[in-house]
N, C-alpha and C. Protein backbone atom coordinates (compact mmCIF):
# COMPACT_ATOMS: atom_id res chain seq x y z
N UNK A 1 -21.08 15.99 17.29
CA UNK A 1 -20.98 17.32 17.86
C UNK A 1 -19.52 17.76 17.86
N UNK A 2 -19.22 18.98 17.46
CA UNK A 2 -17.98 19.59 17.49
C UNK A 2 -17.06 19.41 18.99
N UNK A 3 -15.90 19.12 18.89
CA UNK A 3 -15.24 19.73 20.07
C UNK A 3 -15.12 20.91 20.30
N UNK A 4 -16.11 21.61 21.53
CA UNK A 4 -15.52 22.88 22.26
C UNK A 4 -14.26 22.90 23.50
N UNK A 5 -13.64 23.03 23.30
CA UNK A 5 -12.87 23.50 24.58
C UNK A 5 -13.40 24.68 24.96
N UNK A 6 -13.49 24.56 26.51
CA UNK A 6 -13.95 25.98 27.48
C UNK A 6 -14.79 26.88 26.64
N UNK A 7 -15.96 25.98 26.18
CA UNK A 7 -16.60 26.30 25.57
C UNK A 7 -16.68 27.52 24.38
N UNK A 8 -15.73 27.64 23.58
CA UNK A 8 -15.21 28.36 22.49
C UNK A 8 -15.36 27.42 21.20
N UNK A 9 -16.11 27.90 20.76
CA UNK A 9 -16.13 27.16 18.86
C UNK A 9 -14.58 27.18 18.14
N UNK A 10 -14.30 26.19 17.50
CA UNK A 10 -12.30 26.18 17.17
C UNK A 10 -12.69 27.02 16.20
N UNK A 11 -13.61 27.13 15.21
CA UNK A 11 -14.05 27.07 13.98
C UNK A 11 -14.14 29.06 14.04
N UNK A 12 -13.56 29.62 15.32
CA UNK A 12 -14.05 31.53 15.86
C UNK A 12 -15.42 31.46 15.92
N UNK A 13 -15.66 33.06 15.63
CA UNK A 13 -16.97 33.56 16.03
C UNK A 13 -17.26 33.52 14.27
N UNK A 14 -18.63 33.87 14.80
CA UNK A 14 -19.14 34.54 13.03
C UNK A 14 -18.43 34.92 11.99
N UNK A 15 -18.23 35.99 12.88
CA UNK A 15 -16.98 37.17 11.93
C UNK A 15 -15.90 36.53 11.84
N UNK A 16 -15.47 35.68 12.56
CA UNK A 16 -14.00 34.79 11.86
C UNK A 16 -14.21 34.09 10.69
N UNK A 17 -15.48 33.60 10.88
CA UNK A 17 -15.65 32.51 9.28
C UNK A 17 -15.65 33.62 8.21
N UNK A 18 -16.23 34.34 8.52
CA UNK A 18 -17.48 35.47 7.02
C UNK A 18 -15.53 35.84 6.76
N UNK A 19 -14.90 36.45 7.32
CA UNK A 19 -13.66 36.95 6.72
C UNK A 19 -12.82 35.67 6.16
N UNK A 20 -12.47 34.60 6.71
CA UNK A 20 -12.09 33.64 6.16
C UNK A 20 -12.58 33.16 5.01
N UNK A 21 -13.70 32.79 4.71
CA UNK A 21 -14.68 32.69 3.48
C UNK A 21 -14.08 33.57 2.24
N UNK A 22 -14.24 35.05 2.69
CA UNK A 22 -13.86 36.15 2.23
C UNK A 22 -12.73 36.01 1.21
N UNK A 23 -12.00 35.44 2.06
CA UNK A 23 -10.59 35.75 2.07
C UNK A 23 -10.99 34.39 1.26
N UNK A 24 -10.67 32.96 1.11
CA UNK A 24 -10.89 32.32 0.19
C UNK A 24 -11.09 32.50 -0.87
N UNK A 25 -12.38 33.17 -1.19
CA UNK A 25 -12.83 33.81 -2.23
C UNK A 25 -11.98 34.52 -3.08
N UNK A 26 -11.17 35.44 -2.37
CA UNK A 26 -10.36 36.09 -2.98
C UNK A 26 -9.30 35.35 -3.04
N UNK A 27 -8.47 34.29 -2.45
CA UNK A 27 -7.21 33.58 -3.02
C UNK A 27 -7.72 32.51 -3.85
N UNK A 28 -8.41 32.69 -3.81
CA UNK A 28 -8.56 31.39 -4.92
C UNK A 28 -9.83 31.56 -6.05
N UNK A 29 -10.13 32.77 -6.16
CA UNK A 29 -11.19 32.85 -6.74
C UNK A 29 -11.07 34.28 -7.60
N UNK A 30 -12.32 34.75 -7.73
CA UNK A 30 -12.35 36.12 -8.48
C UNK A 30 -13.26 37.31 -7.25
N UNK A 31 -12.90 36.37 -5.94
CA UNK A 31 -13.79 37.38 -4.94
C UNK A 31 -15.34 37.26 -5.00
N UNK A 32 -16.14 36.43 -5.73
CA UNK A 32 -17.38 36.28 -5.41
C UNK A 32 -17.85 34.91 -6.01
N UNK A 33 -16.69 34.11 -6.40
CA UNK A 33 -16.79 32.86 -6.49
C UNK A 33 -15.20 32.20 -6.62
N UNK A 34 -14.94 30.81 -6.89
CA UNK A 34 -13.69 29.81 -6.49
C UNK A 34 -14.47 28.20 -6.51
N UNK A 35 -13.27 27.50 -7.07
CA UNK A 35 -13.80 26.50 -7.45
C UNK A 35 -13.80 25.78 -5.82
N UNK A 36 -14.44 23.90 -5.91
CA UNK A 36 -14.10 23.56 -4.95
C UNK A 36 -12.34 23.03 -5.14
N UNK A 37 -11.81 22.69 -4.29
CA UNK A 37 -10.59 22.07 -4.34
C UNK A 37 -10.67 20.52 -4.88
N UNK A 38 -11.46 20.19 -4.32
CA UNK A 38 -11.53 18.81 -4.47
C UNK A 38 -12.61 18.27 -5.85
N UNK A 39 -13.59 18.47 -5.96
CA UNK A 39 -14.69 18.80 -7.47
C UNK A 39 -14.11 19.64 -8.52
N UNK A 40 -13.88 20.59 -8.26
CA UNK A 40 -14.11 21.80 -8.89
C UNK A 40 -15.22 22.73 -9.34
N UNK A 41 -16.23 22.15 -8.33
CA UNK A 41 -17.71 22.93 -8.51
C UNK A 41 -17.39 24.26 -8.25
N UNK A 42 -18.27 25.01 -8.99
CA UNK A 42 -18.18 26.35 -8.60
C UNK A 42 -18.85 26.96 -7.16
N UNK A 43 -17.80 27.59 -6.09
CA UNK A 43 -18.51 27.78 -5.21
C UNK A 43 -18.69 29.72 -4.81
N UNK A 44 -20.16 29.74 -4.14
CA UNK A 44 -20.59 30.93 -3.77
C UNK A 44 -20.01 31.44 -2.30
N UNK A 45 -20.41 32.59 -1.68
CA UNK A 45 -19.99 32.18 -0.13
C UNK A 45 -21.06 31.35 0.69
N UNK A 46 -22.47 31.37 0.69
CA UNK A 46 -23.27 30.53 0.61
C UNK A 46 -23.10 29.18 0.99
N UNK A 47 -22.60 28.54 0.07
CA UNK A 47 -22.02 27.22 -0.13
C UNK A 47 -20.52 26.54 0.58
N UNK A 48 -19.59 28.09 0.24
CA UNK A 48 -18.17 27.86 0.50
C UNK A 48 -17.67 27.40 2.02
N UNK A 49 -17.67 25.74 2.28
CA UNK A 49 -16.86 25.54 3.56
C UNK A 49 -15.44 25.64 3.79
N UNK A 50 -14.77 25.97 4.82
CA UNK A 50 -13.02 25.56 4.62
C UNK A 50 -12.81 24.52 5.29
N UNK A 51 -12.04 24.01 4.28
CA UNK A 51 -11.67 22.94 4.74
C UNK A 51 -10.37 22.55 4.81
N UNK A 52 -9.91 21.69 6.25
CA UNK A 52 -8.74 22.22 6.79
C UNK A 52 -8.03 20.59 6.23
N UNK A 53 -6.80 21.47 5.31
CA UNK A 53 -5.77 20.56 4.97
C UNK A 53 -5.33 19.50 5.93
N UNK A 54 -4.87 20.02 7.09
CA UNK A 54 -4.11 19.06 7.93
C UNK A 54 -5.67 19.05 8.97
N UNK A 55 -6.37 17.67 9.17
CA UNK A 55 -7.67 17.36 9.86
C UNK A 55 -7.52 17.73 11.44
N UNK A 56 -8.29 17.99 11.56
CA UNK A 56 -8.13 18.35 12.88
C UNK A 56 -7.23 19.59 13.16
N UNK A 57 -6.73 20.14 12.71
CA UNK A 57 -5.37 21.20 13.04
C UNK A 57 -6.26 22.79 13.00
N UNK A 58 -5.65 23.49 12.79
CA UNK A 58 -6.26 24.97 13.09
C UNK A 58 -6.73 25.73 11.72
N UNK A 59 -7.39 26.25 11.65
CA UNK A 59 -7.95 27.23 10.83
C UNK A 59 -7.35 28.65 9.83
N UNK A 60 -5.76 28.05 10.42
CA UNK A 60 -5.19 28.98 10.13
C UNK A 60 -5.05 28.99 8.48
N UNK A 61 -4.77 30.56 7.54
CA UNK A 61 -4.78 30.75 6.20
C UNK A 61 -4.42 29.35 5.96
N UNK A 62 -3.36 29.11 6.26
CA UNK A 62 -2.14 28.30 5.71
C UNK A 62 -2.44 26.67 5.82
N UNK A 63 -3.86 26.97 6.35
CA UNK A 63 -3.74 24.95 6.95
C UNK A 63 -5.76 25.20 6.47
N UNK A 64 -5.84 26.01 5.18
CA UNK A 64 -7.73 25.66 4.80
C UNK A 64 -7.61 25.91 3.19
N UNK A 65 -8.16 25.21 2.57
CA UNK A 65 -8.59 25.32 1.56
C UNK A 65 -10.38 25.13 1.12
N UNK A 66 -10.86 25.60 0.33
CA UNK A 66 -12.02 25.80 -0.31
C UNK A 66 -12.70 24.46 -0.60
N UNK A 67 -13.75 24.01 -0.01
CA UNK A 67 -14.78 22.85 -0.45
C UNK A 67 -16.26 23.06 -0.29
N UNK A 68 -17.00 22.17 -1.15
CA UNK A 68 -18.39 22.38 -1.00
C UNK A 68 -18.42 21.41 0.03
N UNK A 69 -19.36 21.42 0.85
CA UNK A 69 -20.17 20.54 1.78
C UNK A 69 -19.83 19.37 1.66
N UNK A 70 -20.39 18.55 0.37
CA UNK A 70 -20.20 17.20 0.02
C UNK A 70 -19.16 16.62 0.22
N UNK A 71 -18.32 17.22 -0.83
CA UNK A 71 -16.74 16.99 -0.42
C UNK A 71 -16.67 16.95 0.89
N UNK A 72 -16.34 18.20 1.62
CA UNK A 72 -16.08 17.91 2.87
C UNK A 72 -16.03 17.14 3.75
N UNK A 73 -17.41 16.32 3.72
CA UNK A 73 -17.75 15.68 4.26
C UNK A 73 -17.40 14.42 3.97
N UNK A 74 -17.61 14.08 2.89
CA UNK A 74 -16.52 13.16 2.19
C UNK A 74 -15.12 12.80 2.66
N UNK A 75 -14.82 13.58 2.65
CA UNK A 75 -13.02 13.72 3.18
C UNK A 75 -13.04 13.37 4.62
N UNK A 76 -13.99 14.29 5.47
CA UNK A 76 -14.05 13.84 6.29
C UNK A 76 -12.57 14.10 7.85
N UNK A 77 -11.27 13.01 7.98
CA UNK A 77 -10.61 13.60 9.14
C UNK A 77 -9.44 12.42 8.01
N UNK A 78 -9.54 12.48 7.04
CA UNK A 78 -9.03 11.85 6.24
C UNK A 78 -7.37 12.80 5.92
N UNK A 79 -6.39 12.39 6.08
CA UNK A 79 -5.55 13.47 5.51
C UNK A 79 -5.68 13.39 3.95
N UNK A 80 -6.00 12.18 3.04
CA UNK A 80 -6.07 11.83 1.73
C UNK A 80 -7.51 13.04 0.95
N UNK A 81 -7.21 13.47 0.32
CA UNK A 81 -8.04 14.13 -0.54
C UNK A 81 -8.61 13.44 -1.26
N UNK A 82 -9.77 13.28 -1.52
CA UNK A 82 -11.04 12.25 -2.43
C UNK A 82 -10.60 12.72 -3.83
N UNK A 83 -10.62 13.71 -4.20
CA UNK A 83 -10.07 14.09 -5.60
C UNK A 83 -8.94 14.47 -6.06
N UNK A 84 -8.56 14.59 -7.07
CA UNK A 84 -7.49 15.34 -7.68
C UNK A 84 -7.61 16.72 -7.57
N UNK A 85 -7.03 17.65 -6.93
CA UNK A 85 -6.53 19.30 -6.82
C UNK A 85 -7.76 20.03 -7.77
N UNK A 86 -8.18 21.17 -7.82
CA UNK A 86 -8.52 21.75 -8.61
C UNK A 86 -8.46 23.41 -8.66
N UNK A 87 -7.59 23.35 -7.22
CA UNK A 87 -7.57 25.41 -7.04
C UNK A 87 -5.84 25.20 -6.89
N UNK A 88 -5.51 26.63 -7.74
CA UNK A 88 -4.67 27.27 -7.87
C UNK A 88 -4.58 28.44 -7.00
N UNK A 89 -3.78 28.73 -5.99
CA UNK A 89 -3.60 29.99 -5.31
C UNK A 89 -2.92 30.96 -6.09
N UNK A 90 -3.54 32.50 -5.86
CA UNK A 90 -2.87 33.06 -6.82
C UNK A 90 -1.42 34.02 -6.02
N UNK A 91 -0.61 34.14 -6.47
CA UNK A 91 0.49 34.98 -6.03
C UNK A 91 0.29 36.47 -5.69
N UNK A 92 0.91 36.10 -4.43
CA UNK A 92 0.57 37.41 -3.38
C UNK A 92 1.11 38.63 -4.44
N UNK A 93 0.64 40.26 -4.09
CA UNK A 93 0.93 41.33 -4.96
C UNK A 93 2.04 41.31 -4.39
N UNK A 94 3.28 42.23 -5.17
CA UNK A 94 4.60 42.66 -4.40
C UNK A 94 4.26 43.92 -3.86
């Protein structure tokens, strides 16, 4: 079971994931798909978990990258990544 503090999900509300997802999608993807990081399966939003670079740490842009389930789970609270890299972030517009 997840840790809640004062009973708040770390993970936000709904609408925090669906925009995060979102937003994945679009840094690392073509906006309606992105590989996994870790596979490189192709992922949908459907499918698309984030998964947080530094384990345990916050949700923030800067600390999630893109995985399917498996992976994820895989990885686990692991700081080591099961695979070799497979997403490229793309460079912010000027």
């Amino acid at each position: 079971m997840a840790n809640y503090r004062k009973g708040k999900d770390p993970r936000g509300s709904s609408n925090d994931r669906l925009r995060r997802k979102l937003w994945m999608l679009a840094m690392f993807g073509d906006h309606e798909s992105c590989p996994c990081t870790h596979c490189g399966c192709k992922l949908t939003l459907e499918r698309l978990e984030a998964d947080r670079i530094v384990p345990g740490g916050s949700y923030k842009r800067s600390n999630i990258q893109p995985s399917c389930g498996p992976c994820n789970r895989l990885r686990g609270d692991s700081p080591i990544t099961p695979y070799r890299p497979h997403v490229t972030i793309k460079e912010k517009a000027a």
